[in-house]
Protein backbone atom coordinates (compact mmCIF):
# COMPACT_ATOMS: atom_id res chain seq x y z
CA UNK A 1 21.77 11.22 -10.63
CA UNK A 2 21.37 7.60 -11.36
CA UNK A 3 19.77 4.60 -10.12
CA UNK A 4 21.29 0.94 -10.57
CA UNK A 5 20.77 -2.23 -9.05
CA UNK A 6 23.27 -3.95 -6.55
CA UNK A 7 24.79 -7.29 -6.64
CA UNK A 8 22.30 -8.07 -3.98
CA UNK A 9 19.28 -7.49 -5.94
CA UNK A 10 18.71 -4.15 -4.16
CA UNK A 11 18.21 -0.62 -5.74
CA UNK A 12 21.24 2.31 -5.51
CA UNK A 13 20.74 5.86 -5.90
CA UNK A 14 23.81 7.81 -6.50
CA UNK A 15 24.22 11.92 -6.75
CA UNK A 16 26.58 14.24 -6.44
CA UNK A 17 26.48 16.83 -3.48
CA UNK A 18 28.83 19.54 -2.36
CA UNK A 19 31.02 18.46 -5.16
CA UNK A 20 31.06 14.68 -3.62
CA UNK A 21 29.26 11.82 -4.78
CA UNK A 22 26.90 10.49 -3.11
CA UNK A 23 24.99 6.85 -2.48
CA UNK A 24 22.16 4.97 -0.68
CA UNK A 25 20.21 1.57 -1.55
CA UNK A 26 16.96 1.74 -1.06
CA UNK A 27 15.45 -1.48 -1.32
CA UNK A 28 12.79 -1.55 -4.45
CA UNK A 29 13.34 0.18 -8.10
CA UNK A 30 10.12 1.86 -7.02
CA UNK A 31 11.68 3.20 -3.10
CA UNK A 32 14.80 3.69 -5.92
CA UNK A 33 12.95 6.17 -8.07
CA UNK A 34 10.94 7.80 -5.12
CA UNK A 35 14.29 8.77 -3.08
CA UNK A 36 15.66 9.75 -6.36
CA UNK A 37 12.87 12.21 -7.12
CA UNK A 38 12.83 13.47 -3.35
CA UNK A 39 16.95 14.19 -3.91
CA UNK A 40 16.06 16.38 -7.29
CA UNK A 41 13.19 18.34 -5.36
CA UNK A 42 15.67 18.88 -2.43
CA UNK A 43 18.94 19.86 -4.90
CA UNK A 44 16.06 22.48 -6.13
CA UNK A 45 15.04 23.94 -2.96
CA UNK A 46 18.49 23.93 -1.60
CA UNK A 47 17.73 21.75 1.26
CA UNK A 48 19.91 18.32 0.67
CA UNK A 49 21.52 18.72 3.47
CA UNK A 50 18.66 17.27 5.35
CA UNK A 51 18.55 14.32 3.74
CA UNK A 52 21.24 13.32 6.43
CA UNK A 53 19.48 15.66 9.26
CA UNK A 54 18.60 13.21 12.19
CA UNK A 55 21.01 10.26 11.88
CA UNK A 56 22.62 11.68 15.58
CA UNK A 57 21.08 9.77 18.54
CA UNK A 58 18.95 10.90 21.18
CA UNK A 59 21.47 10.49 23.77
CA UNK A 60 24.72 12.24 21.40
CA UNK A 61 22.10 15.34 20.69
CA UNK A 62 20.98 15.44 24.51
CA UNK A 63 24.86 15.26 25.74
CA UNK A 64 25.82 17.81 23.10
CA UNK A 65 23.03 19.96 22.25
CA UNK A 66 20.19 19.71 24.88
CA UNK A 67 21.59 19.70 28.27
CA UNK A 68 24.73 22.36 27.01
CA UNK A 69 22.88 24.97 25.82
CA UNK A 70 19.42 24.26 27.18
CA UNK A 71 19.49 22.81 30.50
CA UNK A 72 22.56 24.01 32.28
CA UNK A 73 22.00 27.79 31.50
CA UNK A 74 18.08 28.04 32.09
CA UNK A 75 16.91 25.90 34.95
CA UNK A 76 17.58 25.46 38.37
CA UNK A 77 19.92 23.27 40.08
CA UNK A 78 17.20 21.36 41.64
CA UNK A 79 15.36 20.49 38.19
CA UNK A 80 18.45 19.97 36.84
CA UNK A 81 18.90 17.35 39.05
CA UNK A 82 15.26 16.02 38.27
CA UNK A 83 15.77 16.44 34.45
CA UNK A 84 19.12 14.14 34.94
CA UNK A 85 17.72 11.35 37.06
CA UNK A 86 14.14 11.09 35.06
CA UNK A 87 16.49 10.75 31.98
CA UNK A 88 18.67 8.46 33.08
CA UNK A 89 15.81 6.30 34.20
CA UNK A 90 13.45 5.64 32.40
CA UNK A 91 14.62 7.49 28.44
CA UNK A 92 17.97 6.96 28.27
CA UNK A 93 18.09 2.93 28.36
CA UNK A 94 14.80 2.43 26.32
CA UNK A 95 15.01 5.72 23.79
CA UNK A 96 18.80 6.86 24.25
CA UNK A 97 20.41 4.88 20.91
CA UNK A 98 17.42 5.46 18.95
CA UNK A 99 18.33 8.21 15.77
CA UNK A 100 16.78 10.79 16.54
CA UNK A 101 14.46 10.71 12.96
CA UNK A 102 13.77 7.01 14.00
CA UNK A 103 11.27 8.33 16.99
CA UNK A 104 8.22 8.24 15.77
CA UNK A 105 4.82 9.55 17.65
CA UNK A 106 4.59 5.62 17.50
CA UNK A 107 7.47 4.29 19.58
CA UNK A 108 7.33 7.55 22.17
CA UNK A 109 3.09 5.94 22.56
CA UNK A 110 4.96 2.09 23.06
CA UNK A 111 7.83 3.95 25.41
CA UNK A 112 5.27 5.28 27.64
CA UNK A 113 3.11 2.19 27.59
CA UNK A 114 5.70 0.27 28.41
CA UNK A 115 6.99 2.19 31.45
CA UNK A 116 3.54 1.85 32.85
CA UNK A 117 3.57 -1.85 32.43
CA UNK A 118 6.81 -1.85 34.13
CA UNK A 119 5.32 -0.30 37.18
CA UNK A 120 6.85 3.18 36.77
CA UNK A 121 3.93 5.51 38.05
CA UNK A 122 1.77 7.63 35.94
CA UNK A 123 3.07 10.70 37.24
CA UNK A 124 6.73 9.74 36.50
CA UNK A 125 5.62 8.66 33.36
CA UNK A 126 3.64 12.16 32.60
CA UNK A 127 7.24 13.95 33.71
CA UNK A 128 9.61 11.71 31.46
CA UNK A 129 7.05 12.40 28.58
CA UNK A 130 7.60 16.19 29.18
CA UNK A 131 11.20 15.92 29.87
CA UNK A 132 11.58 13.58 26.27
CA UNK A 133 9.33 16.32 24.72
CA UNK A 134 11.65 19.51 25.90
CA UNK A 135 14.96 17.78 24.39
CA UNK A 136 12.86 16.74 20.85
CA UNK A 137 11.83 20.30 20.31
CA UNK A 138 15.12 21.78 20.61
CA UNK A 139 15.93 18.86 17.90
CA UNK A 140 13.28 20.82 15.80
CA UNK A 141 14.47 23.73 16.32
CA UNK A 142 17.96 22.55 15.28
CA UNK A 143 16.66 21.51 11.96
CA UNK A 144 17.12 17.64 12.61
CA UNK A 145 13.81 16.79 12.53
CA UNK A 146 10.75 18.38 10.98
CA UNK A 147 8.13 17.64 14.10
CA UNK A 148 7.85 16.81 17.58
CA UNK A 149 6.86 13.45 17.69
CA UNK A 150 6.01 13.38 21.46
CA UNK A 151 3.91 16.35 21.35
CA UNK A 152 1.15 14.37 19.33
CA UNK A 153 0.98 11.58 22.08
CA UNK A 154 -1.25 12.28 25.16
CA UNK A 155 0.29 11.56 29.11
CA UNK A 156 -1.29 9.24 30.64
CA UNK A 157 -4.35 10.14 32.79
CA UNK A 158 -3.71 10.80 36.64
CA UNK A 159 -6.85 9.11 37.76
CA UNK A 160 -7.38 11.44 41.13
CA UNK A 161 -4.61 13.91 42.45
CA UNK A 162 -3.71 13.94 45.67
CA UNK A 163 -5.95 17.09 47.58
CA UNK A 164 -3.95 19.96 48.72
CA UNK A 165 -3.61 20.55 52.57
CA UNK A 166 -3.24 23.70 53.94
CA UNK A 167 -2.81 24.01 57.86
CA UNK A 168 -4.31 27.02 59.40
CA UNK A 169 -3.28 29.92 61.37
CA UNK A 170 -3.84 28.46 64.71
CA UNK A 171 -1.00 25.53 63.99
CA UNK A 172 0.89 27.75 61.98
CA UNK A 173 1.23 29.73 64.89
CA UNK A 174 2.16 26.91 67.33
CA UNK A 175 4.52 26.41 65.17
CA UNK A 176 5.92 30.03 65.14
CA UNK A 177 6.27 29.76 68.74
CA UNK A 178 8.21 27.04 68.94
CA UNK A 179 10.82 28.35 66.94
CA UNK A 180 13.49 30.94 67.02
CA UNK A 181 13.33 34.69 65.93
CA UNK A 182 14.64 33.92 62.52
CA UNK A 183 12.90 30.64 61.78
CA UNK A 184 9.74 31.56 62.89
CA UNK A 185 9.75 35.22 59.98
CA UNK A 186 10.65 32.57 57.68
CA UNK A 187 7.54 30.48 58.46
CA UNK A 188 5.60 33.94 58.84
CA UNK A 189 6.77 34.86 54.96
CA UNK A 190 6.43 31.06 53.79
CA UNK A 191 2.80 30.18 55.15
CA UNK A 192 1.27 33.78 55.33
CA UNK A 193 2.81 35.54 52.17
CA UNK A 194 2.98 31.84 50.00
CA UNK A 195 6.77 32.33 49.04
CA UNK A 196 8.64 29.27 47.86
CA UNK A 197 11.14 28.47 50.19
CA UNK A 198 13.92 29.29 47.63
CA UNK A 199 12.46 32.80 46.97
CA UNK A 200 11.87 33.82 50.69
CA UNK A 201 16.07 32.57 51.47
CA UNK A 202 16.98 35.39 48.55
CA UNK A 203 15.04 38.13 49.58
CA UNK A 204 16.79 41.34 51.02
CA UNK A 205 15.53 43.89 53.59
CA UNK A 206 14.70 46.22 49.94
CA UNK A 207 12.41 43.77 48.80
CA UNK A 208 9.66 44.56 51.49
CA UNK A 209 7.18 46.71 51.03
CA UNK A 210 4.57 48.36 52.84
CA UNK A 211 2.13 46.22 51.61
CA UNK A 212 4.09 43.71 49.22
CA UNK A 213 7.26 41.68 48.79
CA UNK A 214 8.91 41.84 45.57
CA UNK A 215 9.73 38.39 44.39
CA UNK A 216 12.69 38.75 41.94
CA UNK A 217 15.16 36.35 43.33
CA UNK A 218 15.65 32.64 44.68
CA UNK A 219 18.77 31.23 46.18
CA UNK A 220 19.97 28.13 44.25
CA UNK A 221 22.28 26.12 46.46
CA UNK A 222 23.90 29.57 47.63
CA UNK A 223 23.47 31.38 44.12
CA UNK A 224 20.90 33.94 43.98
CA UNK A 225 19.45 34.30 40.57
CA UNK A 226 16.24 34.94 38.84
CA UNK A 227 12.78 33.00 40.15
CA UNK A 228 11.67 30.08 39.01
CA UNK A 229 9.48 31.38 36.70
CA UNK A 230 11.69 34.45 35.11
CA UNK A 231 10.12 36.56 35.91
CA UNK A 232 9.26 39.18 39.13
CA UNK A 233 6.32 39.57 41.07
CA UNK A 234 4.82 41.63 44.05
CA UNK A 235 3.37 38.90 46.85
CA UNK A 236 0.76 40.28 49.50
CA UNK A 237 2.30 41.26 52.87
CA UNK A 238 -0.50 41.35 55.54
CA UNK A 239 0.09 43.65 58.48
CA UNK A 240 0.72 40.53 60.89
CA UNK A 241 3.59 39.84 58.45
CA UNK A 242 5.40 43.12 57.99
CA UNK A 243 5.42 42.81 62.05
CA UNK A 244 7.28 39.58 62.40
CA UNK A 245 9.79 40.76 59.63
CA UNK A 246 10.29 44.46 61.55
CA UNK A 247 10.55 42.35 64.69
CA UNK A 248 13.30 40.42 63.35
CA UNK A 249 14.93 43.22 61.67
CA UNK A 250 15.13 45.26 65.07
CA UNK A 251 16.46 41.19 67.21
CA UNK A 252 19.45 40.76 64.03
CA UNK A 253 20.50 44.55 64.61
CA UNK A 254 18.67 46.25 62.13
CA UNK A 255 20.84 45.32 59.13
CA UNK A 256 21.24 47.45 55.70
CA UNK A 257 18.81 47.21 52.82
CA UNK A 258 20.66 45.24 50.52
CA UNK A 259 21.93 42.54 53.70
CA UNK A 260 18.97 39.33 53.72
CA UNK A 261 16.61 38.84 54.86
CA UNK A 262 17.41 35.24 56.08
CA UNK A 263 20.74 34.89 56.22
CA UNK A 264 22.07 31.24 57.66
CA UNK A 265 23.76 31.09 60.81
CA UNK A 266 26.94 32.65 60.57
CA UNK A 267 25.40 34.77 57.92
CA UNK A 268 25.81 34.47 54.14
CA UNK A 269 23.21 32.68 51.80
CA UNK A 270 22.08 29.15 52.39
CA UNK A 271 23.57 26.30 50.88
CA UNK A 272 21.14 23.25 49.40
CA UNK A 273 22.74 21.58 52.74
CA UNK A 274 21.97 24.58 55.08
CA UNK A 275 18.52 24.29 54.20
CA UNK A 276 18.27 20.20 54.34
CA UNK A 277 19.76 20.16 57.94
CA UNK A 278 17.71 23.25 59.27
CA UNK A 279 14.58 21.16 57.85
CA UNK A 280 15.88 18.03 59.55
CA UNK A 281 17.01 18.85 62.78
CA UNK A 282 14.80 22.89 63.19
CA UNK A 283 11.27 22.57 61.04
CA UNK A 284 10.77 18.32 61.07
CA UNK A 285 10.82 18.19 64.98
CA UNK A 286 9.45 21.22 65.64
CA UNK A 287 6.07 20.02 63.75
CA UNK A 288 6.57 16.43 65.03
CA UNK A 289 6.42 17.86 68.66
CA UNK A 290 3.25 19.75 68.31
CA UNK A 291 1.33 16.40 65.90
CA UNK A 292 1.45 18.51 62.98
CA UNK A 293 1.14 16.44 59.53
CA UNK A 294 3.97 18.39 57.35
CA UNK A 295 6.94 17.25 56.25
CA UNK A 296 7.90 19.98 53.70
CA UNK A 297 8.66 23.97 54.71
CA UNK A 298 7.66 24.31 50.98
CA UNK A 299 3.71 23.52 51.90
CA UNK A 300 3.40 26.09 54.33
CA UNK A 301 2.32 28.21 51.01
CA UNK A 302 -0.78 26.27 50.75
CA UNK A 303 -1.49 27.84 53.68
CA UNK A 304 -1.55 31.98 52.32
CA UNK A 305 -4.03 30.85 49.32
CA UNK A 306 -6.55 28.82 51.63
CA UNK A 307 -6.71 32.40 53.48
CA UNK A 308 -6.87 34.18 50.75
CA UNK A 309 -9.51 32.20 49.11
CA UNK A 310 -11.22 32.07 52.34
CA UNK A 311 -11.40 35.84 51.95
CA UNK A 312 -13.23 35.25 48.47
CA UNK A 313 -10.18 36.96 46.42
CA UNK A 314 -10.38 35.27 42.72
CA UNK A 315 -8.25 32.56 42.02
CA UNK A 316 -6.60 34.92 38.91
CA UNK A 317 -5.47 37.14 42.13
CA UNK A 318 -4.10 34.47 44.38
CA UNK A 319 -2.66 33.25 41.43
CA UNK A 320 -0.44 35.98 40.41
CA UNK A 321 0.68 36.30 44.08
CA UNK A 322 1.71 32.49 44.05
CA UNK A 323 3.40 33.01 41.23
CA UNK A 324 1.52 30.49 39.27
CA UNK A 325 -0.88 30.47 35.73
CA UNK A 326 -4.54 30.80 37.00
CA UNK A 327 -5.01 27.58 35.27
CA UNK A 328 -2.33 25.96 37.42
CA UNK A 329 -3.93 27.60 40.51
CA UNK A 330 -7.46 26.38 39.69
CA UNK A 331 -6.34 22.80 39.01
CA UNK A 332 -4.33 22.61 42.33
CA UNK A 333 -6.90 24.05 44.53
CA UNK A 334 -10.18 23.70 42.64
CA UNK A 335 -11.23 21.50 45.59
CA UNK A 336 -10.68 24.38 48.18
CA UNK A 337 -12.80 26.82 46.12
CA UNK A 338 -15.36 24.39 45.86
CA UNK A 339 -15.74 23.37 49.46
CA UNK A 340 -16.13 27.31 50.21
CA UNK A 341 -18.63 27.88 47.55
CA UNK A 342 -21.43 29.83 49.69
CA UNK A 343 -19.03 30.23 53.00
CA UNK A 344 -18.75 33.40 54.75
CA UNK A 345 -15.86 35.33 53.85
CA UNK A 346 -13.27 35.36 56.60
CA UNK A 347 -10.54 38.34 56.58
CA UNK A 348 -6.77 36.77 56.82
CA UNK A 349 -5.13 39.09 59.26
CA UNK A 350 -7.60 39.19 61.64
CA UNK A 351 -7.89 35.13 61.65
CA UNK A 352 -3.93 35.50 61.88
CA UNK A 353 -4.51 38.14 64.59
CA UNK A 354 -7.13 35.93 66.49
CA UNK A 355 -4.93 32.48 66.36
CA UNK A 356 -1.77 34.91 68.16
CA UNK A 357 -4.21 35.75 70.99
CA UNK A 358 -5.58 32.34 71.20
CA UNK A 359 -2.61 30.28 70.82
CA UNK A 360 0.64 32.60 71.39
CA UNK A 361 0.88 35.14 74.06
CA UNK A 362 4.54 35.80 72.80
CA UNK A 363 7.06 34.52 70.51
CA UNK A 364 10.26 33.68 72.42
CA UNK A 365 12.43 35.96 71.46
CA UNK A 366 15.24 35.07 73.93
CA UNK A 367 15.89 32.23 71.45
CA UNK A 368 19.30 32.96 69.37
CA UNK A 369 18.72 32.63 65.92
């Protein structure tokens, strides 16, 4: 190795490396003789190589690395789709040209600053953090840079979260009624068992239990693979529940274990736009027409842990039923345990029992599904 000055006044280090030589002005004799000390500690531990480690962009290792092997293969069409829109917002055109060992814990704290300035909310800004941090550690663990840089810098602070609603068996029941055989199981298993909406369109006639669903499965946009979380778990199925599912077994002509449970009209597994018209044109007016405040199939779960909770099971219970960390549970419906601190304990299937007498002497079951 040697160091010499430039023409320009500046410093060059040159070495040799894989049988090439090598260069690189550094500014200062004393940068010169620091970078040249830093190459013979490197040519001794056998790692030169990463001397040139990091010089891809964010956006080249996200196209090529990232998404590829990351993204496409482990997550869901639908956060996919998030992933690719948050990224195309609001990192790619302020971080995306950046190499990758310029991004410093630093610039991601002035990225996320900035956003909020902009008047990109603090939620959006708490997901593109998370989404930034996800591609960055896979750049670690890639060898192309030695830390996460936006693992060091705190999201910014959601200052009150919007309170959970969960509607209660006497509108959930309403709402049964005013549906078909088919649709109103679904809304049984969604509101009463607390499947996502994704899980309950995967699961077939094996999957019930005498007293549990098995929640292995989710249809993505027609595909049924594993959950959302990876992994499988047994949800509670309440006696009112394993009636409207043998109901509608017996009205579709009591199909074969392995046949679903919710098949789409015609049969076969829903499509992303099966499920967006059946919410537009089925679910939306059905809840418009009876003044009900829900918008979303997907928040008819809220509606199995208020019961549940109601019932004084622990939130570690309800939790693992959800599908969710306790810690997740607790944070999304801390409110609703605290408001029934010191209630009387009211048991689920016979306030699900009680709202049927009160509110639906009989589900139509004339309706085709």
């Amino acid at each position: 190795m040697s160091l010499e000055r430039t023409s320009t006044g500046a410093w060059r280090v040159r070495w040799r490396e894989a049988g090439r030589n090598r260069a690189k002005v550094v500014g200062t004799k004393a940068d010169a003789r620091l970078f040249d000390a830093e190459v013979t500690r490197r040519q001794r531990m056998g790692e030169l190589s990463t001397l040139d480690a990091g010089k891809v962009t964010l956006d080249a290792f996200a196209r090529e690395t990232w998404w590829p092997q990351h993204v496409r293969p482990n997550l869901e069409r639908s956060t996919r789709e998030s992933y690719a829109g948050t990224w195309d917002r609001h990192i790619s055109r302020n971080l995306g040209g950046y190499p990758l060992r310029e991004i410093t814990a630093p610039i991601v704290r002035r990225w996320a600053d900035d956003l909020i300035a902009a008047g990109v909310g603090r939620q959006a800004v708490r997901r593109a953090k998370a989404v930034l941090q996800s591609c960055l550690s896979r750049a670690v663990e890639a060898g192309l840079i030695q830390g996460n840089p936006a693992q060091s810098v705190r999201p910014p602070r959601i200052e009150q979260q919007a309170r959970v609603q969960a509607i209660g068996p006497g509108d959930i029941e309403r709402l049964r009624a005013a549906l078909n055989p088919r649709d109103a199981a679904l809304v049984s298993v969604l509101a009463y068992a607390g499947l996502r909406p994704g899980e309950a369109l995967a699961l077939r006639w094996s999957d019930i239990g005498a007293a549990t669903v098995l929640v292995e499965r989710a249809n993505d946009d027609g595909q049924v693979k594993r959950t959302k979380t990876g992994r499988a778990r047994s949800a509670r199925l309440m006696a009112p529940v394993r009636a409207d599912l043998r109901a509608w077994r017996l009205a579709s002509g009591r199909p074969g274990d392995d046949a679903l449970v919710f098949p789409k009209p015609g049969g076969g597994a829903w499509r992303e736009h099966d499920w967006r018209n059946w919410r537009r044109t089925k679910f939306q007016p059905a809840a418009r027409a009876l003044g009900l405040d829900i918008r979303r199939p997907y928040d008819l779960r809220h509606a199995a842990v208020s019961l549940a909770l109601h019932e004084g099971r622990s939130v570690v219970e309800v939790a693992a039923w959800l599908g969710h960390s306790p810690a997740m549970a607790l944070s999304t419906y801390a409110h609703v345990v605290e408001e029934l601190r010191g209630s009387p304990q009211i048991d689920a299937e016979e306030a699900i029992r009680q709202a049927r007498a009160q509110h639906v002497p009989a589900i139509n079951e004339a309706t085709a599904p």
